[in-house]
C-alpha atoms as a PDB file:
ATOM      1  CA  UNK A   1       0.000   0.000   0.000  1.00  0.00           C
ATOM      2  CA  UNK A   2       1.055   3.223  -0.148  1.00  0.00           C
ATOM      3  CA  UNK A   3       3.143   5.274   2.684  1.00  0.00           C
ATOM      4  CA  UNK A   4       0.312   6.983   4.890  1.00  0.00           C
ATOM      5  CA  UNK A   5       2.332   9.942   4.914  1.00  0.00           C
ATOM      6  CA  UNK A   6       0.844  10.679   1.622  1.00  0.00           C
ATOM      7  CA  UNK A   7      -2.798  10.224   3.586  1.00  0.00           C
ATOM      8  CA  UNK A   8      -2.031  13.640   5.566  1.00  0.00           C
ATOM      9  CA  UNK A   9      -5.228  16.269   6.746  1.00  0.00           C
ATOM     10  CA  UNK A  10      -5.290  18.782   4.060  1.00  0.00           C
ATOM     11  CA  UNK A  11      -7.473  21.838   3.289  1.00  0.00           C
ATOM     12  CA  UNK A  12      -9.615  21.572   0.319  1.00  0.00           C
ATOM     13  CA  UNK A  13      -9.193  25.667  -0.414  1.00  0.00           C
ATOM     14  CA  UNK A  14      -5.851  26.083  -0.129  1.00  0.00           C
ATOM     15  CA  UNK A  15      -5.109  22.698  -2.726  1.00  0.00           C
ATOM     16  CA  UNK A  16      -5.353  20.931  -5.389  1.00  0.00           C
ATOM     17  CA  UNK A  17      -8.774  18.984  -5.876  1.00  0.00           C
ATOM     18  CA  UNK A  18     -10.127  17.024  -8.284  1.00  0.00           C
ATOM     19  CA  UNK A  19     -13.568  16.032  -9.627  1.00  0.00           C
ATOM     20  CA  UNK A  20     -15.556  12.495  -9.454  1.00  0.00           C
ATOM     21  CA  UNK A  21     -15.039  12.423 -13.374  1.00  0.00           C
ATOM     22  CA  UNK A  22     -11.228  13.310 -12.840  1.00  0.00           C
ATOM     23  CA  UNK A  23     -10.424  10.530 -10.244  1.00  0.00           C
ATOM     24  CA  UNK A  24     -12.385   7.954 -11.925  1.00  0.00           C
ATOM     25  CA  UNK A  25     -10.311   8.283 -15.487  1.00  0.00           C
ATOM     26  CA  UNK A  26      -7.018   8.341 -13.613  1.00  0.00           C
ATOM     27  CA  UNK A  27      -7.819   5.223 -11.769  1.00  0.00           C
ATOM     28  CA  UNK A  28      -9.946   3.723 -13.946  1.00  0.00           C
ATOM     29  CA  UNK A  29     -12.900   3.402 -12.012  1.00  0.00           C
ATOM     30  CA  UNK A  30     -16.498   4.060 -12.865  1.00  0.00           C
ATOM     31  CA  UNK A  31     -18.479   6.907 -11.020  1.00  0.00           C
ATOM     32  CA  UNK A  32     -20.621   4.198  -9.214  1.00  0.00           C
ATOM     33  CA  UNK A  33     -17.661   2.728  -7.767  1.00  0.00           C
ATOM     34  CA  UNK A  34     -16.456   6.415  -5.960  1.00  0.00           C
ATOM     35  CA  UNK A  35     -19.863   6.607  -4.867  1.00  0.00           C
ATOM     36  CA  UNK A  36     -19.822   3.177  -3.627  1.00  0.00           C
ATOM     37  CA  UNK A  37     -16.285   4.198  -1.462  1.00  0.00           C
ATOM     38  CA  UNK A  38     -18.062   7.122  -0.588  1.00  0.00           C
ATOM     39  CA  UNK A  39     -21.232   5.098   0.963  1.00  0.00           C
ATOM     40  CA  UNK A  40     -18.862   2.533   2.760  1.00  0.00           C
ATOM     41  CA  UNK A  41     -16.690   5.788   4.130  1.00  0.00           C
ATOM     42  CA  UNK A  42     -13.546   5.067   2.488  1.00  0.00           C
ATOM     43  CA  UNK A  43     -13.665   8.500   1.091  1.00  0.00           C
ATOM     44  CA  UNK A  44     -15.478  11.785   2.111  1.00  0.00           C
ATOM     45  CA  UNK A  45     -15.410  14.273  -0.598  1.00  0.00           C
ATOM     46  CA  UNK A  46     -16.374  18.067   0.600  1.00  0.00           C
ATOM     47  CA  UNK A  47     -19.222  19.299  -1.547  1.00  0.00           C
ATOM     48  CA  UNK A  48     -19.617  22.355  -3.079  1.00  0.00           C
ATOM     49  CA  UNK A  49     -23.749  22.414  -3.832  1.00  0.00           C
ATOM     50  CA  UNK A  50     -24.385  19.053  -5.680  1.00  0.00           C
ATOM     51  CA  UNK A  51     -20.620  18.843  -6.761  1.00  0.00           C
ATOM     52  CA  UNK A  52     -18.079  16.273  -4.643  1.00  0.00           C
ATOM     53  CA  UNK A  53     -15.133  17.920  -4.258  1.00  0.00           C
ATOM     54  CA  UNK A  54     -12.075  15.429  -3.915  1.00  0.00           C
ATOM     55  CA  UNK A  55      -8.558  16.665  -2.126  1.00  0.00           C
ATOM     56  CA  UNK A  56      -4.781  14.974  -2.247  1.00  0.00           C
ATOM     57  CA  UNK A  57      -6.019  13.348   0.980  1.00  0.00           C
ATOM     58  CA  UNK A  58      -9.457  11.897  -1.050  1.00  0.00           C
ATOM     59  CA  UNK A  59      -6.427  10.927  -3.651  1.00  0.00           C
ATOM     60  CA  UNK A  60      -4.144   8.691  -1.491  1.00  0.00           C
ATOM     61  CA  UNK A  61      -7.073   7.048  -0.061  1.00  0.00           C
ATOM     62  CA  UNK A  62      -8.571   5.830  -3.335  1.00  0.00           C
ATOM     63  CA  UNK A  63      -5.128   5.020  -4.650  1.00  0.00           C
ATOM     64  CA  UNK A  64      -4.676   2.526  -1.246  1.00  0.00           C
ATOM     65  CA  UNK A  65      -8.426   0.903  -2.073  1.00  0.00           C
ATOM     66  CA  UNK A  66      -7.497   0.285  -5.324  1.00  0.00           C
ATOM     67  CA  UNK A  67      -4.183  -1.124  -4.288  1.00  0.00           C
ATOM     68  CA  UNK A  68      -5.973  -2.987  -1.559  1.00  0.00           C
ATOM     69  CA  UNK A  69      -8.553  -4.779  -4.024  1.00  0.00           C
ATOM     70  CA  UNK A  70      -5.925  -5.436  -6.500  1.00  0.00           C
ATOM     71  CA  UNK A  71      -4.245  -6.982  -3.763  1.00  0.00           C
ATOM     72  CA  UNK A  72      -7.375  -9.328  -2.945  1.00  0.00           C
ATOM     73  CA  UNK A  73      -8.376  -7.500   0.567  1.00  0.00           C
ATOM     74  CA  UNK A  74     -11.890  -6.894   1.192  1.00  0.00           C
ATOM     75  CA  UNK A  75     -13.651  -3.864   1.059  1.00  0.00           C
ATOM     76  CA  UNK A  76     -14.117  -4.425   4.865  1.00  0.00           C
ATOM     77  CA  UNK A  77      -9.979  -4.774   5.446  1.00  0.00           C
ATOM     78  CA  UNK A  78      -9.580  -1.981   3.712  1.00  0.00           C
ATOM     79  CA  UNK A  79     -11.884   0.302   5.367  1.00  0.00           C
ATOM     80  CA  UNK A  80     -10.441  -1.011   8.863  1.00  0.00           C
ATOM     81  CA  UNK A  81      -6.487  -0.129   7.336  1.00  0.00           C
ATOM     82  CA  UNK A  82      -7.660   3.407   6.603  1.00  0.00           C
ATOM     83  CA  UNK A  83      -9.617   3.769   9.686  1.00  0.00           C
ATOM     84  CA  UNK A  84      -6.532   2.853  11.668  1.00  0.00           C
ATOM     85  CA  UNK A  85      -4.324   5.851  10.113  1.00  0.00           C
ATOM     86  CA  UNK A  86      -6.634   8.196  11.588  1.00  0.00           C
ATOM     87  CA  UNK A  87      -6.337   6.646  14.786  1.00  0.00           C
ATOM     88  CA  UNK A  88      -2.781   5.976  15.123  1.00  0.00           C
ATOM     89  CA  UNK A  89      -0.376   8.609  13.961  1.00  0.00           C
ATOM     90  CA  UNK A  90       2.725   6.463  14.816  1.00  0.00           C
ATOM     91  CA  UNK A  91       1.340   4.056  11.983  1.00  0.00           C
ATOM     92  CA  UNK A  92       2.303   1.395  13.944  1.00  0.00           C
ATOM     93  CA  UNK A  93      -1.316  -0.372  14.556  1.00  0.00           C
ATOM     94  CA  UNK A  94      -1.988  -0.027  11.186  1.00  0.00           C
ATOM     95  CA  UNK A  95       1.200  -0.897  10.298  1.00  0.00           C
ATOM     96  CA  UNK A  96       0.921  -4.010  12.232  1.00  0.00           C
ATOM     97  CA  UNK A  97      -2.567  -4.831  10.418  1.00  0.00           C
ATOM     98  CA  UNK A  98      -1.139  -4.599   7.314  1.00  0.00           C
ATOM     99  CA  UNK A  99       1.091  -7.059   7.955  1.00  0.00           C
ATOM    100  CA  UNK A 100      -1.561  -9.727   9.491  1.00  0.00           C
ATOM    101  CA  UNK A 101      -3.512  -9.229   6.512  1.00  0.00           C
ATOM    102  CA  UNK A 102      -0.810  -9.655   3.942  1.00  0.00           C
ATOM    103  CA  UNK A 103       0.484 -12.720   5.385  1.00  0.00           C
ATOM    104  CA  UNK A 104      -2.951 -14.154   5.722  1.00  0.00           C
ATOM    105  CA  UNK A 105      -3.273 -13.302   1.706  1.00  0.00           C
ATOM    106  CA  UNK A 106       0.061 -14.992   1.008  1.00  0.00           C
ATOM    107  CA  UNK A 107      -0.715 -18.147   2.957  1.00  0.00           C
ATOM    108  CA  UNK A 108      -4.160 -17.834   1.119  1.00  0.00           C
ATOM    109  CA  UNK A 109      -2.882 -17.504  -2.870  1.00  0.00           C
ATOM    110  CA  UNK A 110       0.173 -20.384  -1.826  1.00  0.00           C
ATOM    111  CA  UNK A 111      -2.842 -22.471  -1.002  1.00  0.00           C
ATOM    112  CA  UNK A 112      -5.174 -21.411  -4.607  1.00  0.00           C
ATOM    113  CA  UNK A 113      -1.391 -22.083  -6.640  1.00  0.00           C
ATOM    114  CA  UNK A 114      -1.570 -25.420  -5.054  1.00  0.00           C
ATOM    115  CA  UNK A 115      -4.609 -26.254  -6.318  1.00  0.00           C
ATOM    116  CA  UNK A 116      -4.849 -24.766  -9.579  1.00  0.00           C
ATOM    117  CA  UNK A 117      -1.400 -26.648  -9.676  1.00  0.00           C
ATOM    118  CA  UNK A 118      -3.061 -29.725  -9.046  1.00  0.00           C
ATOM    119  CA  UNK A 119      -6.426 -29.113 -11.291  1.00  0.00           C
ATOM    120  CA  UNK A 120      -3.889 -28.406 -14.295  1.00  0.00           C
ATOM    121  CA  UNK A 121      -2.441 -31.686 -13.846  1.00  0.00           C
ATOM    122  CA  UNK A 122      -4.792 -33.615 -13.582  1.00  0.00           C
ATOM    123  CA  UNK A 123      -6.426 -32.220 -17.012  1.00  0.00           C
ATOM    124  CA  UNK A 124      -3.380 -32.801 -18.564  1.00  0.00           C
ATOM    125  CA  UNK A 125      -3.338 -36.706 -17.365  1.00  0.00           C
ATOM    126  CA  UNK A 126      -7.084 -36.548 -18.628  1.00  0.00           C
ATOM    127  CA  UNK A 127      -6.237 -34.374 -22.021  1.00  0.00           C
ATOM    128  CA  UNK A 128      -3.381 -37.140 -22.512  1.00  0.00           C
ATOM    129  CA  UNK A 129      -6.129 -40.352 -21.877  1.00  0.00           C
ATOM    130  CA  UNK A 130      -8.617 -39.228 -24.289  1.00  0.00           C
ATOM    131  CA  UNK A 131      -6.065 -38.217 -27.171  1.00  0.00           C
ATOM    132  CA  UNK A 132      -4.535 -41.803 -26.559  1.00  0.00           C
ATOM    133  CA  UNK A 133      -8.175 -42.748 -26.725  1.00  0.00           C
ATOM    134  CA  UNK A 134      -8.699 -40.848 -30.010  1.00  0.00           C
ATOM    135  CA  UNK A 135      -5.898 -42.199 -31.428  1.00  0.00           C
ATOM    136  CA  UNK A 136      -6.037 -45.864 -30.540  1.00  0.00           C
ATOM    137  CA  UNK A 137      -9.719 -45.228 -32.403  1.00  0.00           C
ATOM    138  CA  UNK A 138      -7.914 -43.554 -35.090  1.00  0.00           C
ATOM    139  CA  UNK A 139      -9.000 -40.134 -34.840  1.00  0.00           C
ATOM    140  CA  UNK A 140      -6.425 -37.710 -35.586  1.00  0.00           C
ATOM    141  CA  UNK A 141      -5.966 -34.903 -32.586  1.00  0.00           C
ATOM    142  CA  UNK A 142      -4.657 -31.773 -33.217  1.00  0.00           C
ATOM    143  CA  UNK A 143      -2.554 -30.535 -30.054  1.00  0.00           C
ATOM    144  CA  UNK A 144      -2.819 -26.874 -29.113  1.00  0.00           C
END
């Protein structure tokens, strides 16, 4: 994720902002999905009238969720990582989160390798049955 330093408290007049449409082209999100961060509180745009207004702050946090679903954490996680820089300026609870949760992914994708591992070899043992099959029938098999 990213360093939290980049998360810091800013003030919306005195930066640089940036629009829904703005923030969802960089990232390549859609506008439901900011709104949808927005609902679960992973971001809280000001507003000017009907308008969200985003900061740096609004910024770094999207750019961690997207990191953080790339990643494979829940929306949930996620939420619980950001709450925890608010909370902890020493970074080291969150810090210390982090690193739960990315060792609990690691152990997690070792075990899906694994299988698809196994799953691709047995197909192969069953791919190499039925073309000695085909064959013994004399079918010709193309290979791929």
């Amino acid at each position: 994720m990213l360093n939290s330093a980049e998360m810091t408290r800013s003030n919306p007049q005195t930066e640089r902002t940036y629009s829904i449409g703005q923030l969802a082209e960089e990232f390549g999100l859609t506008l439901r999905s900011l709104r949808f961060y927005e609902d679960e509180g992973l971001i809280s745009p000001a507003r000017v009238g009907q308008t969200r207004v985003y900061t740096h702050r609004d910024r770094a946090r999207l750019k961690l969720i997207c990191r953080g679903k790339r990643l494979g954490f829940s929306i949930g996680e996620i939420k619980d990582f950001l709450d925890l820089y608010d909370t902890d300026e020493a970074q080291v609870e969150q810090m210390t989160f982090l690193l739960k949760g990315a060792r609990n992914r690691i152990v997690h994708l070792e075990q899906q390798l694994r299988d698809v591992q196994q799953t691709l070899k047995e197909l192969r043992e069953i791919d190499d049955l039925i073309v000695s099959h085909l064959q013994a029938k004399g079918v010709s098999v193309q290979s791929d």
